[in-house]
PDB file of N, CA and C in Angstrom:
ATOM      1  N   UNK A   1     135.018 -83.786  -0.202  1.00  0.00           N
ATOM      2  CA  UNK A   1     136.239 -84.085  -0.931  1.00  0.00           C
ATOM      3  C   UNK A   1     137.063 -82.808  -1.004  1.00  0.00           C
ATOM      4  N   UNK A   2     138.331 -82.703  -0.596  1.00  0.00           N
ATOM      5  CA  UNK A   2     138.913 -81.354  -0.797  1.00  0.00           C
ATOM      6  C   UNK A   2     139.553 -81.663  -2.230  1.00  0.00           C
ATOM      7  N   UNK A   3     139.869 -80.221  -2.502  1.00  0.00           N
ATOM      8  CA  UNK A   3     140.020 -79.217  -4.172  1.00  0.00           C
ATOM      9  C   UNK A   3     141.499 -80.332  -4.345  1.00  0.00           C
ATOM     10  N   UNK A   4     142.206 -80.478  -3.805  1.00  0.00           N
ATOM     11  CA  UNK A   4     142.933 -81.429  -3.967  1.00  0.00           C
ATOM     12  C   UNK A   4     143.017 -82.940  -4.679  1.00  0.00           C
ATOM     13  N   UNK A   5     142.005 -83.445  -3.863  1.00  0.00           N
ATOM     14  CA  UNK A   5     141.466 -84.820  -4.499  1.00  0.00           C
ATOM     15  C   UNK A   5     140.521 -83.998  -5.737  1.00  0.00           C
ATOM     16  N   UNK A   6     139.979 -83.258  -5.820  1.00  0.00           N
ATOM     17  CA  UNK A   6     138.740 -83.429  -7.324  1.00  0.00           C
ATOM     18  C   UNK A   6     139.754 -82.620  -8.068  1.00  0.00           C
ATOM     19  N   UNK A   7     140.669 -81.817  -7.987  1.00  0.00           N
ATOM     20  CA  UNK A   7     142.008 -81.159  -9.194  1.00  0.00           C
ATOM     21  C   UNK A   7     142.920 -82.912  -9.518  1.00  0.00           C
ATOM     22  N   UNK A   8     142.552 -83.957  -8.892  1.00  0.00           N
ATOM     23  CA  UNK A   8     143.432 -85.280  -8.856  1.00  0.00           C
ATOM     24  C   UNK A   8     143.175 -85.934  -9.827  1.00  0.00           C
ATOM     25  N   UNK A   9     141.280 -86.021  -9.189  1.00  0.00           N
ATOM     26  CA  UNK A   9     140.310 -86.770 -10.426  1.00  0.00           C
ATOM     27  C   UNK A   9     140.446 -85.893 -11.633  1.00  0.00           C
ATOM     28  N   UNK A  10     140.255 -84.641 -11.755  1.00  0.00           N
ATOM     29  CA  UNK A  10     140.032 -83.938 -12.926  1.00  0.00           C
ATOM     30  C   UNK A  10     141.231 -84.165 -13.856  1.00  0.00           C
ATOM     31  N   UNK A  11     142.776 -84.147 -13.214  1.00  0.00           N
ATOM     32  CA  UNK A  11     143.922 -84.112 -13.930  1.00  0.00           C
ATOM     33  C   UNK A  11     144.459 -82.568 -14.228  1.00  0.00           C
ATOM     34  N   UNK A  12     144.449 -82.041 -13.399  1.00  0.00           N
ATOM     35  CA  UNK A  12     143.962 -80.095 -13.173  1.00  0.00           C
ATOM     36  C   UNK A  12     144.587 -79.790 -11.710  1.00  0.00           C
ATOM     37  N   UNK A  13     145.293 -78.620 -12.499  1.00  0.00           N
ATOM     38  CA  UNK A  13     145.924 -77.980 -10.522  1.00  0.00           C
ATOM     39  C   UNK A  13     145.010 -77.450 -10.526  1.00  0.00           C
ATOM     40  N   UNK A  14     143.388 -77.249 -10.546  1.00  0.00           N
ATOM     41  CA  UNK A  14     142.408 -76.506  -9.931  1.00  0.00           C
ATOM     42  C   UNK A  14     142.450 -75.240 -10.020  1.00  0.00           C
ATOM     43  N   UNK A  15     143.413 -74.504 -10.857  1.00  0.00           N
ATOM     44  CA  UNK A  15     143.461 -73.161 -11.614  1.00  0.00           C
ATOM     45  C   UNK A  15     143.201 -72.499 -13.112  1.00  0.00           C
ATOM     46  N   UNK A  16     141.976 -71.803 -12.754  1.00  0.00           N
ATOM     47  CA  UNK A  16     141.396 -71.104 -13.881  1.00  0.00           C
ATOM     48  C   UNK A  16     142.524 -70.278 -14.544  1.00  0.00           C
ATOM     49  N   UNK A  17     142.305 -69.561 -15.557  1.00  0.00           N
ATOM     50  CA  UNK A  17     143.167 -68.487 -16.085  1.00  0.00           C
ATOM     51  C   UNK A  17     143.197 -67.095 -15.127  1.00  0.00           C
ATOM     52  N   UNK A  18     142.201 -67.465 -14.317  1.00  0.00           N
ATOM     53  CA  UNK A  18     141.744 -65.789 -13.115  1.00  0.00           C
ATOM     54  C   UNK A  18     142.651 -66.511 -11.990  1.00  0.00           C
ATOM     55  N   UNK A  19     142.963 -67.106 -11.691  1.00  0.00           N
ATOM     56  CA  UNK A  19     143.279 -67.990 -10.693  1.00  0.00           C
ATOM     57  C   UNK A  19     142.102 -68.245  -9.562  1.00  0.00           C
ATOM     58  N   UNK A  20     141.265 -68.883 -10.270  1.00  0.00           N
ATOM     59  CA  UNK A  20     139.873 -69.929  -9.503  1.00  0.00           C
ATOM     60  C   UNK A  20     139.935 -70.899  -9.152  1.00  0.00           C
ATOM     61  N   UNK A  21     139.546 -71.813  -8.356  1.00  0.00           N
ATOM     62  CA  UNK A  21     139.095 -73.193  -8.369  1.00  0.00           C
ATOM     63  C   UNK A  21     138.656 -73.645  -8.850  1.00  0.00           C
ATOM     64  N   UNK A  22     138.151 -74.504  -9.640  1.00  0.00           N
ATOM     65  CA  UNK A  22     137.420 -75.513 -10.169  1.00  0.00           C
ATOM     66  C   UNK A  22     136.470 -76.448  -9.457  1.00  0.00           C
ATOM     67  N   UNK A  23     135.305 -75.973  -9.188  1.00  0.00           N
ATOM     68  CA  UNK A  23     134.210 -76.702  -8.476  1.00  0.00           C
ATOM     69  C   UNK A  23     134.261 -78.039  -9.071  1.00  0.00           C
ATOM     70  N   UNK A  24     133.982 -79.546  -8.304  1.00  0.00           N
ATOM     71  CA  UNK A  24     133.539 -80.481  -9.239  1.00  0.00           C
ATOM     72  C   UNK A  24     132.454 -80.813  -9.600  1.00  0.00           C
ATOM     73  N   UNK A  25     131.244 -80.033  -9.810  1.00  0.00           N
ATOM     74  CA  UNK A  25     130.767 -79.763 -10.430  1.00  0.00           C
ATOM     75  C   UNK A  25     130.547 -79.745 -11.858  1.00  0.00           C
ATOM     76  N   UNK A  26     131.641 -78.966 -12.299  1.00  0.00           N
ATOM     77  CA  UNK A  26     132.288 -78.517 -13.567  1.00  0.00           C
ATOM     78  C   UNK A  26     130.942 -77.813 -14.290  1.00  0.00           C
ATOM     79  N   UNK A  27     130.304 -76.981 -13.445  1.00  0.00           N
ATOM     80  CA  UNK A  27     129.394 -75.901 -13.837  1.00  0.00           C
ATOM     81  C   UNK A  27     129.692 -74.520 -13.308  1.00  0.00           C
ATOM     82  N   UNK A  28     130.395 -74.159 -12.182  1.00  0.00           N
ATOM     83  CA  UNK A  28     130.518 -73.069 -11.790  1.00  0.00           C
ATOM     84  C   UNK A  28     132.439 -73.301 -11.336  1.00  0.00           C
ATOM     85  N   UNK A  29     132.800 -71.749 -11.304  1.00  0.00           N
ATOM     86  CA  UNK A  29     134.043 -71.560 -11.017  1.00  0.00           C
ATOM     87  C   UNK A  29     134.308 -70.704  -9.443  1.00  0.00           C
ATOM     88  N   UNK A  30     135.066 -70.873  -8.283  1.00  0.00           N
ATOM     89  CA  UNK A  30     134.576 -70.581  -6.989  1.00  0.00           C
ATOM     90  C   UNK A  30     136.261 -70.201  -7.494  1.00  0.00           C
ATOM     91  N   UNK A  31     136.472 -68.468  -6.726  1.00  0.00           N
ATOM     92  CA  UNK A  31     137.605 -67.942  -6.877  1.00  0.00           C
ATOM     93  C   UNK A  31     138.413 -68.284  -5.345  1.00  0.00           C
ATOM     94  N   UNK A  32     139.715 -68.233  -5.183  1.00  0.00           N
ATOM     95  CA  UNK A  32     140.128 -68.106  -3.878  1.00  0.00           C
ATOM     96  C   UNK A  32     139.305 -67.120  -2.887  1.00  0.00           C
ATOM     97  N   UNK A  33     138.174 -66.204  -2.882  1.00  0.00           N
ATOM     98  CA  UNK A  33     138.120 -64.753  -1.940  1.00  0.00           C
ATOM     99  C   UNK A  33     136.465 -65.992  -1.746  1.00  0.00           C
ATOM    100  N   UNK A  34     136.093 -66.907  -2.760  1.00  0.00           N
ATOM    101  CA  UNK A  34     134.425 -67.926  -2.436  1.00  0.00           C
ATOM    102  C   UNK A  34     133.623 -66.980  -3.330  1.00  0.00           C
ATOM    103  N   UNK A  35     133.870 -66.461  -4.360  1.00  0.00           N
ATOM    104  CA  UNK A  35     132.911 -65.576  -4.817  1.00  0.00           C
ATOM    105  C   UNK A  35     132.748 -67.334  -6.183  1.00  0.00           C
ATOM    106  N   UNK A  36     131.304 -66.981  -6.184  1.00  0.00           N
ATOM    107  CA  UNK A  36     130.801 -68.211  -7.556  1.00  0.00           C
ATOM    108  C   UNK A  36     130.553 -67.563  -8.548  1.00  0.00           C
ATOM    109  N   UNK A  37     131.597 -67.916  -9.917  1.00  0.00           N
ATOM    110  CA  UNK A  37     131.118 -67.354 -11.092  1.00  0.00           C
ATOM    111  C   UNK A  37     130.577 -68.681 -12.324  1.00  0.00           C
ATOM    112  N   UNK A  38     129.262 -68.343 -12.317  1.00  0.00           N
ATOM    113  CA  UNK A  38     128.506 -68.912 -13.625  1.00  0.00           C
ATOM    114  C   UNK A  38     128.717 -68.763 -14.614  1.00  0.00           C
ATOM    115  N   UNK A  39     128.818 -69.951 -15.755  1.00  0.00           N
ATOM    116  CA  UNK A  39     128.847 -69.338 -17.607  1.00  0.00           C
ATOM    117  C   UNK A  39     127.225 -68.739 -18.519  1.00  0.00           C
ATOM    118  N   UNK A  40     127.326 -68.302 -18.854  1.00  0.00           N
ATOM    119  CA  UNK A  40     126.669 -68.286 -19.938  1.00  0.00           C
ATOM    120  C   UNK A  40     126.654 -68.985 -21.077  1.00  0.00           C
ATOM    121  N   UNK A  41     125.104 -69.343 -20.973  1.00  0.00           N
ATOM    122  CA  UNK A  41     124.743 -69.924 -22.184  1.00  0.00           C
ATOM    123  C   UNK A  41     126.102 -69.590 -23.806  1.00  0.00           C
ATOM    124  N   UNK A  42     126.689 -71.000 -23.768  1.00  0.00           N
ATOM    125  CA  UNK A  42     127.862 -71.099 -24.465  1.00  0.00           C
ATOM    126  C   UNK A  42     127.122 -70.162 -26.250  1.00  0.00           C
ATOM    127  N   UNK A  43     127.842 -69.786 -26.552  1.00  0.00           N
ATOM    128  CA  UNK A  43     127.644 -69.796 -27.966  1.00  0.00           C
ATOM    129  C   UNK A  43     127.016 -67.728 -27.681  1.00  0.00           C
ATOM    130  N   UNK A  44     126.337 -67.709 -26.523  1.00  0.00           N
ATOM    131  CA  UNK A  44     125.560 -65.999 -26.940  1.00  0.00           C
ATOM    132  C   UNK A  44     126.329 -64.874 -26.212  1.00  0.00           C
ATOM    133  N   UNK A  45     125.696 -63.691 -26.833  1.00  0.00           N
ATOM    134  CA  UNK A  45     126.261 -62.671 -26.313  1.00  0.00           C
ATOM    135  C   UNK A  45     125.149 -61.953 -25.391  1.00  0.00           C
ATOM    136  N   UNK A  46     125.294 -61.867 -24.478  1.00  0.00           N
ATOM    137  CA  UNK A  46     124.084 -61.809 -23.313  1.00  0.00           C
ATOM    138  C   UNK A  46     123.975 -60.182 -22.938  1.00  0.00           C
ATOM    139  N   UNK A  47     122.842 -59.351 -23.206  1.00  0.00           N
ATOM    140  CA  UNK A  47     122.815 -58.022 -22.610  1.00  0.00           C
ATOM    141  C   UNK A  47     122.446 -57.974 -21.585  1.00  0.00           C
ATOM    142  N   UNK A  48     123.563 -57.088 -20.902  1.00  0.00           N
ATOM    143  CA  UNK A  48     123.458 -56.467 -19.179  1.00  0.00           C
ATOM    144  C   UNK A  48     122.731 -55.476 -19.378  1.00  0.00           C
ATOM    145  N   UNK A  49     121.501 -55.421 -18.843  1.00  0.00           N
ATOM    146  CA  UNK A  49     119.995 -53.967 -18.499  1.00  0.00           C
ATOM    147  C   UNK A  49     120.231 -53.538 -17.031  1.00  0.00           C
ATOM    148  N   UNK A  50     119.803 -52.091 -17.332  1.00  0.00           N
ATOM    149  CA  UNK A  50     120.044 -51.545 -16.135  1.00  0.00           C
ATOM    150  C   UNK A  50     118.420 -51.699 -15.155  1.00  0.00           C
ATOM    151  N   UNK A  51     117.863 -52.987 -15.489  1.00  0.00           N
ATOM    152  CA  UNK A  51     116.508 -53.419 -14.760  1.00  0.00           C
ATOM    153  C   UNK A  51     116.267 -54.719 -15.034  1.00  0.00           C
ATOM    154  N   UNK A  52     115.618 -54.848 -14.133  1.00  0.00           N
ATOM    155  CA  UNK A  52     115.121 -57.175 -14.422  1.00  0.00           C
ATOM    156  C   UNK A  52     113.902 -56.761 -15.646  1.00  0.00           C
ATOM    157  N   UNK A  53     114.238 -56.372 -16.944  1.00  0.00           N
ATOM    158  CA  UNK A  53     112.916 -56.472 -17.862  1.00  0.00           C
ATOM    159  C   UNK A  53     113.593 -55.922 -19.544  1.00  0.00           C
ATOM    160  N   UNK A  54     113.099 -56.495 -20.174  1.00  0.00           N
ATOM    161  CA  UNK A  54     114.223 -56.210 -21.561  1.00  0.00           C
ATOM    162  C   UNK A  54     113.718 -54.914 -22.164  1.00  0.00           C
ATOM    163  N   UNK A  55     112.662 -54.038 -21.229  1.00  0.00           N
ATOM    164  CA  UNK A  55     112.288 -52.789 -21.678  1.00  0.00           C
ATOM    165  C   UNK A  55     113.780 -51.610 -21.021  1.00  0.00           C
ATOM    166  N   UNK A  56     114.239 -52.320 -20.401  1.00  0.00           N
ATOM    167  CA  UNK A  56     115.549 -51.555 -19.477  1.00  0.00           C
ATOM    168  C   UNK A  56     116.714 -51.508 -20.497  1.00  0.00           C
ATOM    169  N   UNK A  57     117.366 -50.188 -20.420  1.00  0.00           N
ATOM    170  CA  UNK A  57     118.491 -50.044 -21.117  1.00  0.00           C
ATOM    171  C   UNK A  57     119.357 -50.829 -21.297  1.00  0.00           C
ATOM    172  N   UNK A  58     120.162 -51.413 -21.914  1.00  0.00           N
ATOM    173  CA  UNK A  58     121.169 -52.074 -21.980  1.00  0.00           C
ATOM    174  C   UNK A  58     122.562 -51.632 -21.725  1.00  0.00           C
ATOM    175  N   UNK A  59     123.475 -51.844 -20.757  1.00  0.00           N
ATOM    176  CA  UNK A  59     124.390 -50.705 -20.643  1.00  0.00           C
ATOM    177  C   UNK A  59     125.665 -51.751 -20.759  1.00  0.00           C
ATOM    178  N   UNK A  60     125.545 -53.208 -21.390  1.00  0.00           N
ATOM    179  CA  UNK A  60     126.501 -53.543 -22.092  1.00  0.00           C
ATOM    180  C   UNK A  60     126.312 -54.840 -22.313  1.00  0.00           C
ATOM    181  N   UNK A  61     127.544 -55.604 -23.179  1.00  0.00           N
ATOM    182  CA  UNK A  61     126.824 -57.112 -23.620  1.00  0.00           C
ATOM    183  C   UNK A  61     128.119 -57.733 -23.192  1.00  0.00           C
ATOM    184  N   UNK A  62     127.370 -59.399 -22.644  1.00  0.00           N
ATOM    185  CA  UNK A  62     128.912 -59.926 -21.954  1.00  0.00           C
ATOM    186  C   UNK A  62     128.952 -60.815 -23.701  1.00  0.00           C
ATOM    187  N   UNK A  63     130.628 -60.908 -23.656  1.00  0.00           N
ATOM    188  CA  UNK A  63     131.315 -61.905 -24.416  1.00  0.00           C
ATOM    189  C   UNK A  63     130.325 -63.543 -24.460  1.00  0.00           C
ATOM    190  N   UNK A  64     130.550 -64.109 -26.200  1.00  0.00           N
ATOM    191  CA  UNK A  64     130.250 -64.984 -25.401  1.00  0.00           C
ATOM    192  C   UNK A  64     131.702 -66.093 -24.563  1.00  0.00           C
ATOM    193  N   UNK A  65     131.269 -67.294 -24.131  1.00  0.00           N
ATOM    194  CA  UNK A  65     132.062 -67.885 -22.873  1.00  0.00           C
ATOM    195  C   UNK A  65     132.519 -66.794 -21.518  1.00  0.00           C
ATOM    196  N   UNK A  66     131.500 -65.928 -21.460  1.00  0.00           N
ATOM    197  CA  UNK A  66     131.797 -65.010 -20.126  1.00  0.00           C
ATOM    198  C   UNK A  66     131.089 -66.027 -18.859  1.00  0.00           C
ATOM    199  N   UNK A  67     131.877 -65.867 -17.959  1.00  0.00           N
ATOM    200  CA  UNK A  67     130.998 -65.746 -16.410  1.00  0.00           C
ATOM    201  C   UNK A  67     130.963 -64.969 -15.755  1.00  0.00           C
ATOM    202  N   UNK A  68     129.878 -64.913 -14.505  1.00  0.00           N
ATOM    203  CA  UNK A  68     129.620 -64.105 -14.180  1.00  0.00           C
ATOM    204  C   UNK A  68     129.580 -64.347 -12.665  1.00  0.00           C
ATOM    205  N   UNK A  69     129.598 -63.319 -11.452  1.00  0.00           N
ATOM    206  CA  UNK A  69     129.537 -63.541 -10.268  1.00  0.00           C
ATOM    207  C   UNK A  69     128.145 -63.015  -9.985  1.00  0.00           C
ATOM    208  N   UNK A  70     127.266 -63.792  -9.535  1.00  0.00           N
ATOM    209  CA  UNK A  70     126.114 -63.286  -8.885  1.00  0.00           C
ATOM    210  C   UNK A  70     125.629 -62.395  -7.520  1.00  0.00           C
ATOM    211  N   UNK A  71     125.887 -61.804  -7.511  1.00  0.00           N
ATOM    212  CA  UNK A  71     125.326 -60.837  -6.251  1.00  0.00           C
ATOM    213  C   UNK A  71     124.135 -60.969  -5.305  1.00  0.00           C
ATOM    214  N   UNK A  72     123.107 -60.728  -6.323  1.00  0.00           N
ATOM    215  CA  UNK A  72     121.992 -61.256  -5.839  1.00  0.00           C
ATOM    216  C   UNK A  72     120.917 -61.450  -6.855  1.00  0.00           C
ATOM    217  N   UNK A  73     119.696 -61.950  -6.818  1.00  0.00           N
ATOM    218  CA  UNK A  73     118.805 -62.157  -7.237  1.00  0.00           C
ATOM    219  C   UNK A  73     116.938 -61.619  -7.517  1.00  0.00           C
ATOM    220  N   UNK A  74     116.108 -61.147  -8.067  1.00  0.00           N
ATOM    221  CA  UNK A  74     115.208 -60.815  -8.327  1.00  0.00           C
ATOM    222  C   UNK A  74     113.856 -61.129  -9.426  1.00  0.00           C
ATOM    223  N   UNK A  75     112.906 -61.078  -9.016  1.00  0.00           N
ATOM    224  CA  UNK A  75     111.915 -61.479  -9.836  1.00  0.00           C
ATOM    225  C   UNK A  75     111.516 -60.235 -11.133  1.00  0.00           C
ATOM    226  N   UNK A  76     111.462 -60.451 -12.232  1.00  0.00           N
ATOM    227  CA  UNK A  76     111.683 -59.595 -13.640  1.00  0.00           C
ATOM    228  C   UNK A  76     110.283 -60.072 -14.526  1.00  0.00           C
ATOM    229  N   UNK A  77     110.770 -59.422 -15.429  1.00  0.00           N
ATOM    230  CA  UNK A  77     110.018 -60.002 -16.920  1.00  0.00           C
ATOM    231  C   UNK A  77     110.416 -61.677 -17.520  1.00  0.00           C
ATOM    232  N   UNK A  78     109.491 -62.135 -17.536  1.00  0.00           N
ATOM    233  CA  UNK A  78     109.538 -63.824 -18.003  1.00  0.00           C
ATOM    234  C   UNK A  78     109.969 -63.967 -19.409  1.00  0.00           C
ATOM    235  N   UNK A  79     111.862 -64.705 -19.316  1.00  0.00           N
ATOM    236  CA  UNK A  79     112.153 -64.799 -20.252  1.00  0.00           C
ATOM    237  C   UNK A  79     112.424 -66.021 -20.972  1.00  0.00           C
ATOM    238  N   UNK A  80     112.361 -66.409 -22.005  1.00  0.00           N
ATOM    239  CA  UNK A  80     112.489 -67.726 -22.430  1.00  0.00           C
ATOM    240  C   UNK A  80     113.920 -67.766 -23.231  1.00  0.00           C
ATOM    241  N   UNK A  81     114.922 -68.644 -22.636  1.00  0.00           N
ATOM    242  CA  UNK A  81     116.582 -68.857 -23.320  1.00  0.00           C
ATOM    243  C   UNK A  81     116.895 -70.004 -23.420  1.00  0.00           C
ATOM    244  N   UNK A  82     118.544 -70.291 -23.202  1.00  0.00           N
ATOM    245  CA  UNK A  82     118.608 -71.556 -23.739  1.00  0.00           C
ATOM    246  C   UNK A  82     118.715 -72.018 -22.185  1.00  0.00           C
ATOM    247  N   UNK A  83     118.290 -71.941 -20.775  1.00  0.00           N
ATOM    248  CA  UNK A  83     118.066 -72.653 -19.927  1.00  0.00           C
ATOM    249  C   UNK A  83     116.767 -72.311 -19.175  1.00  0.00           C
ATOM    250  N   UNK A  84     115.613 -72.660 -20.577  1.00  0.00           N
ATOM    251  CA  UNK A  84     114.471 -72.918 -19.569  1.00  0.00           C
ATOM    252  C   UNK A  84     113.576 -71.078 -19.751  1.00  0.00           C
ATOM    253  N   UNK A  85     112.630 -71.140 -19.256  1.00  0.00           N
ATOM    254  CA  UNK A  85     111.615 -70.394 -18.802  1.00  0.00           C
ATOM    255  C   UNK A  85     111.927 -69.651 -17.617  1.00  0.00           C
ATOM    256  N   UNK A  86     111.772 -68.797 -17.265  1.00  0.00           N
ATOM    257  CA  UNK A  86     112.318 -68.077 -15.862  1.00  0.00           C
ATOM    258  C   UNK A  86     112.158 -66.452 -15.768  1.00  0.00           C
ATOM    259  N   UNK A  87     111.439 -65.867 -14.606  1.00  0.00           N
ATOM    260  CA  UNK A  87     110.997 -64.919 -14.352  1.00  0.00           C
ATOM    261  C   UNK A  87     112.625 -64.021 -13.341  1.00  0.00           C
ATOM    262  N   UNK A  88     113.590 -64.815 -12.737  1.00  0.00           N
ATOM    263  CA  UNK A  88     114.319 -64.579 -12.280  1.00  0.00           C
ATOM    264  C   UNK A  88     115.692 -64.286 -12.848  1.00  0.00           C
ATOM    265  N   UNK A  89     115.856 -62.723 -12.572  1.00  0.00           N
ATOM    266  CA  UNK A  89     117.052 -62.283 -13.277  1.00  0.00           C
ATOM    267  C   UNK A  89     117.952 -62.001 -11.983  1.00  0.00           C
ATOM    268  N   UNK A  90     119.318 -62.103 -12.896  1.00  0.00           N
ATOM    269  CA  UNK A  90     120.789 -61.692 -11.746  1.00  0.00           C
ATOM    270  C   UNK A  90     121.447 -60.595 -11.806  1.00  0.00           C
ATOM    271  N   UNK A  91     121.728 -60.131 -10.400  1.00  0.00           N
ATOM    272  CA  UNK A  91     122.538 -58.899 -10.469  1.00  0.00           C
ATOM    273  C   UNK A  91     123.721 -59.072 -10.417  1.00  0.00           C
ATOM    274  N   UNK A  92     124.462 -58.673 -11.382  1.00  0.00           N
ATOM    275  CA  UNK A  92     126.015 -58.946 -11.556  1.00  0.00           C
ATOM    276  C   UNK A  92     126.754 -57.668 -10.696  1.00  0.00           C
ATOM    277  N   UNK A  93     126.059 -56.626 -10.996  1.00  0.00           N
ATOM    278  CA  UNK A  93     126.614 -55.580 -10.343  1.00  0.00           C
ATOM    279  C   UNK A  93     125.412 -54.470 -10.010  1.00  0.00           C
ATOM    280  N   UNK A  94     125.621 -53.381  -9.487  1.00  0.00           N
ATOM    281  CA  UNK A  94     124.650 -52.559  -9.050  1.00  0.00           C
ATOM    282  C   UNK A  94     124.062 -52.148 -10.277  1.00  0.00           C
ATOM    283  N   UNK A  95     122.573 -52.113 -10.266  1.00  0.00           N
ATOM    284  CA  UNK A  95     122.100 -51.634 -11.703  1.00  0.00           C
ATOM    285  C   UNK A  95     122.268 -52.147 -12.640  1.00  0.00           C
ATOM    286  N   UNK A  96     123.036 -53.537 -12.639  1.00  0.00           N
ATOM    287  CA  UNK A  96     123.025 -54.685 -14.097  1.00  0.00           C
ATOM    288  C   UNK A  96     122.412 -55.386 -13.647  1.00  0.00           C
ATOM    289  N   UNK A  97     121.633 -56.112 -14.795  1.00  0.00           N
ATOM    290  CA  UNK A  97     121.093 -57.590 -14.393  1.00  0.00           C
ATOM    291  C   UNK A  97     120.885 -58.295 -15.581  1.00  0.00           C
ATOM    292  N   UNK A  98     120.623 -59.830 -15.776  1.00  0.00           N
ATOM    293  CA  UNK A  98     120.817 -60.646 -16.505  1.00  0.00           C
ATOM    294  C   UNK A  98     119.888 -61.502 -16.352  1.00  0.00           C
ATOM    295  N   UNK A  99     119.047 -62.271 -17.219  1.00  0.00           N
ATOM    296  CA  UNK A  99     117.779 -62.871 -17.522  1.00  0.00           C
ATOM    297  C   UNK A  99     118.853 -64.250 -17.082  1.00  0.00           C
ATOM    298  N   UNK A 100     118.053 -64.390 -15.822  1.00  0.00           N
ATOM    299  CA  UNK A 100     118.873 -66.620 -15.335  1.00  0.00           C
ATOM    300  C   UNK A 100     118.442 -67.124 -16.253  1.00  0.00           C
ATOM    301  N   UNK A 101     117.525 -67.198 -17.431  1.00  0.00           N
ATOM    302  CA  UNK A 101     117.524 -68.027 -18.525  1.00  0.00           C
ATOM    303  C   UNK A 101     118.748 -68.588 -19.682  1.00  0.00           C
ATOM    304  N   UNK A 102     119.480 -67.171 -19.483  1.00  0.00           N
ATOM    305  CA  UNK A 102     120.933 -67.270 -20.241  1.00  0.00           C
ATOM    306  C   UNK A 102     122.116 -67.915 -19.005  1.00  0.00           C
ATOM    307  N   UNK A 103     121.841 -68.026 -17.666  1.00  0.00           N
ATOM    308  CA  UNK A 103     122.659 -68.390 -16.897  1.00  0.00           C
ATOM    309  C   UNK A 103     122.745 -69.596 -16.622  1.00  0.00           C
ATOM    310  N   UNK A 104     123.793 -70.731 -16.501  1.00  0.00           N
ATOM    311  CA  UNK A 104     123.675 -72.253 -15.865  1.00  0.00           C
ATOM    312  C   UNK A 104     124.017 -71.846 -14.418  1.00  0.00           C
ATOM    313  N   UNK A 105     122.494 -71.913 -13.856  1.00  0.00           N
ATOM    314  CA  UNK A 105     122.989 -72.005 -12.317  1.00  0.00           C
ATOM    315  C   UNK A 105     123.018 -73.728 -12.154  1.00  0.00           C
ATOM    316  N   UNK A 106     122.468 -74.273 -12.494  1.00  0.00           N
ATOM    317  CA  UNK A 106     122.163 -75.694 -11.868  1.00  0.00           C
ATOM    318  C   UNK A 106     120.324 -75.626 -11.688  1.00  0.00           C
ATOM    319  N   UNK A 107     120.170 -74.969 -11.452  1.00  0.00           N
ATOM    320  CA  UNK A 107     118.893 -74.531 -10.787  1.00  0.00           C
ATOM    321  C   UNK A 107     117.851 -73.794 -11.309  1.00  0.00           C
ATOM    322  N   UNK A 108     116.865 -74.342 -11.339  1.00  0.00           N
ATOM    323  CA  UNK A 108     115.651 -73.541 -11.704  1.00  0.00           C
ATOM    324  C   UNK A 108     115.006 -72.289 -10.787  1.00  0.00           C
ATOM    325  N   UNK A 109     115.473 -72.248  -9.903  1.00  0.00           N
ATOM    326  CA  UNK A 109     115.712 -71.369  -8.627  1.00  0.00           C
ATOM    327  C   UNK A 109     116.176 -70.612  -8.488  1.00  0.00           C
ATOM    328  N   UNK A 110     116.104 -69.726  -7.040  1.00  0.00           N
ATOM    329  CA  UNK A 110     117.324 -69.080  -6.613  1.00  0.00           C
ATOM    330  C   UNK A 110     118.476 -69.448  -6.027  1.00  0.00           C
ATOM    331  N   UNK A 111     119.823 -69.005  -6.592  1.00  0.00           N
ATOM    332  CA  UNK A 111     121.015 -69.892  -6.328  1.00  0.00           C
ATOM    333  C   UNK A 111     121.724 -69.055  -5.024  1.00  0.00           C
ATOM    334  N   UNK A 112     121.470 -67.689  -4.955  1.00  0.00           N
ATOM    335  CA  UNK A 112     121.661 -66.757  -3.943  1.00  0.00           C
ATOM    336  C   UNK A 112     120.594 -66.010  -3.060  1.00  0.00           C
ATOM    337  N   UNK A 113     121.453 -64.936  -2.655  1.00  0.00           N
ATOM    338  CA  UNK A 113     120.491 -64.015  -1.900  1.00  0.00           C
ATOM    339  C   UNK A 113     119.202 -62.874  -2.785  1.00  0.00           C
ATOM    340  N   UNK A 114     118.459 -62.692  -2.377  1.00  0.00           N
ATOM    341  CA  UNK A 114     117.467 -61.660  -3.268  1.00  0.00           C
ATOM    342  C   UNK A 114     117.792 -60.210  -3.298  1.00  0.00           C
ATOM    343  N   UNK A 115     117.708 -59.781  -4.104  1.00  0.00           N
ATOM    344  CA  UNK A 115     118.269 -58.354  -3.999  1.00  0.00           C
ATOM    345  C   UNK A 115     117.166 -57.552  -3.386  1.00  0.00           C
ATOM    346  N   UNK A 116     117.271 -56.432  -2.294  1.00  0.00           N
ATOM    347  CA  UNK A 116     116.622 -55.545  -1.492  1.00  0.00           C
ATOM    348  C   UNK A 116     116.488 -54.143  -2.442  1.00  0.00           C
TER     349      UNK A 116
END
């Protein structure tokens, strides 16, 4: 279905406030450049560690209603949030990462690539 027809169904020119698309989905936000940004668990304020393990510094906290673009992916410390059980944290950026328990990927999985 192109962004056309599901901005039709939705009742939506398919523009975020960033100027995104609107997946129909209506779980993730896909920018014009294809980068996918996820929400966070609505309601929290989620700390970015500079390691997949909550013994790692914290070197900042997202808003809550933030999303986030995933980079890549890695196996961490097993955390329990509001989506589920999960050993797999995300790298938002080099040296941040984020417990996928606070993330709606869709998925109990990996939604990307693994980080090297």
């Amino acid at each position: 279905m192109a962004t056309s027809e599901i901005n039709e169904i939705n009742g939506t020119d398919g523009i975020d406030g960033a100027g995104s698309a609107i997946e129909n989905d209506a779980l993730s936000v896909q920018s014009a450049a294809g980068t996918i940004y996820y929400p966070v668990a609505p309601g929290e304020q989620v700390n970015v560690r500079r390691g997949p393990n909550t013994g790692s510094q914290i070197v900042r906290v997202l808003p809550e209603d933030s999303r986030i673009a995933i980079r890549c992916q890695t196996r961490g410390e097993t955390i329990t949030g509001p989506y589920g059980t999960t050993d797999i944290w995300d790298s938002i950026a080099p040296g941040q990462y984020v417990s996928d328990a606070y993330v709606k990927t869709g998925s109990d999985g990996f939604v990307t690539i693994r980080c090297s």
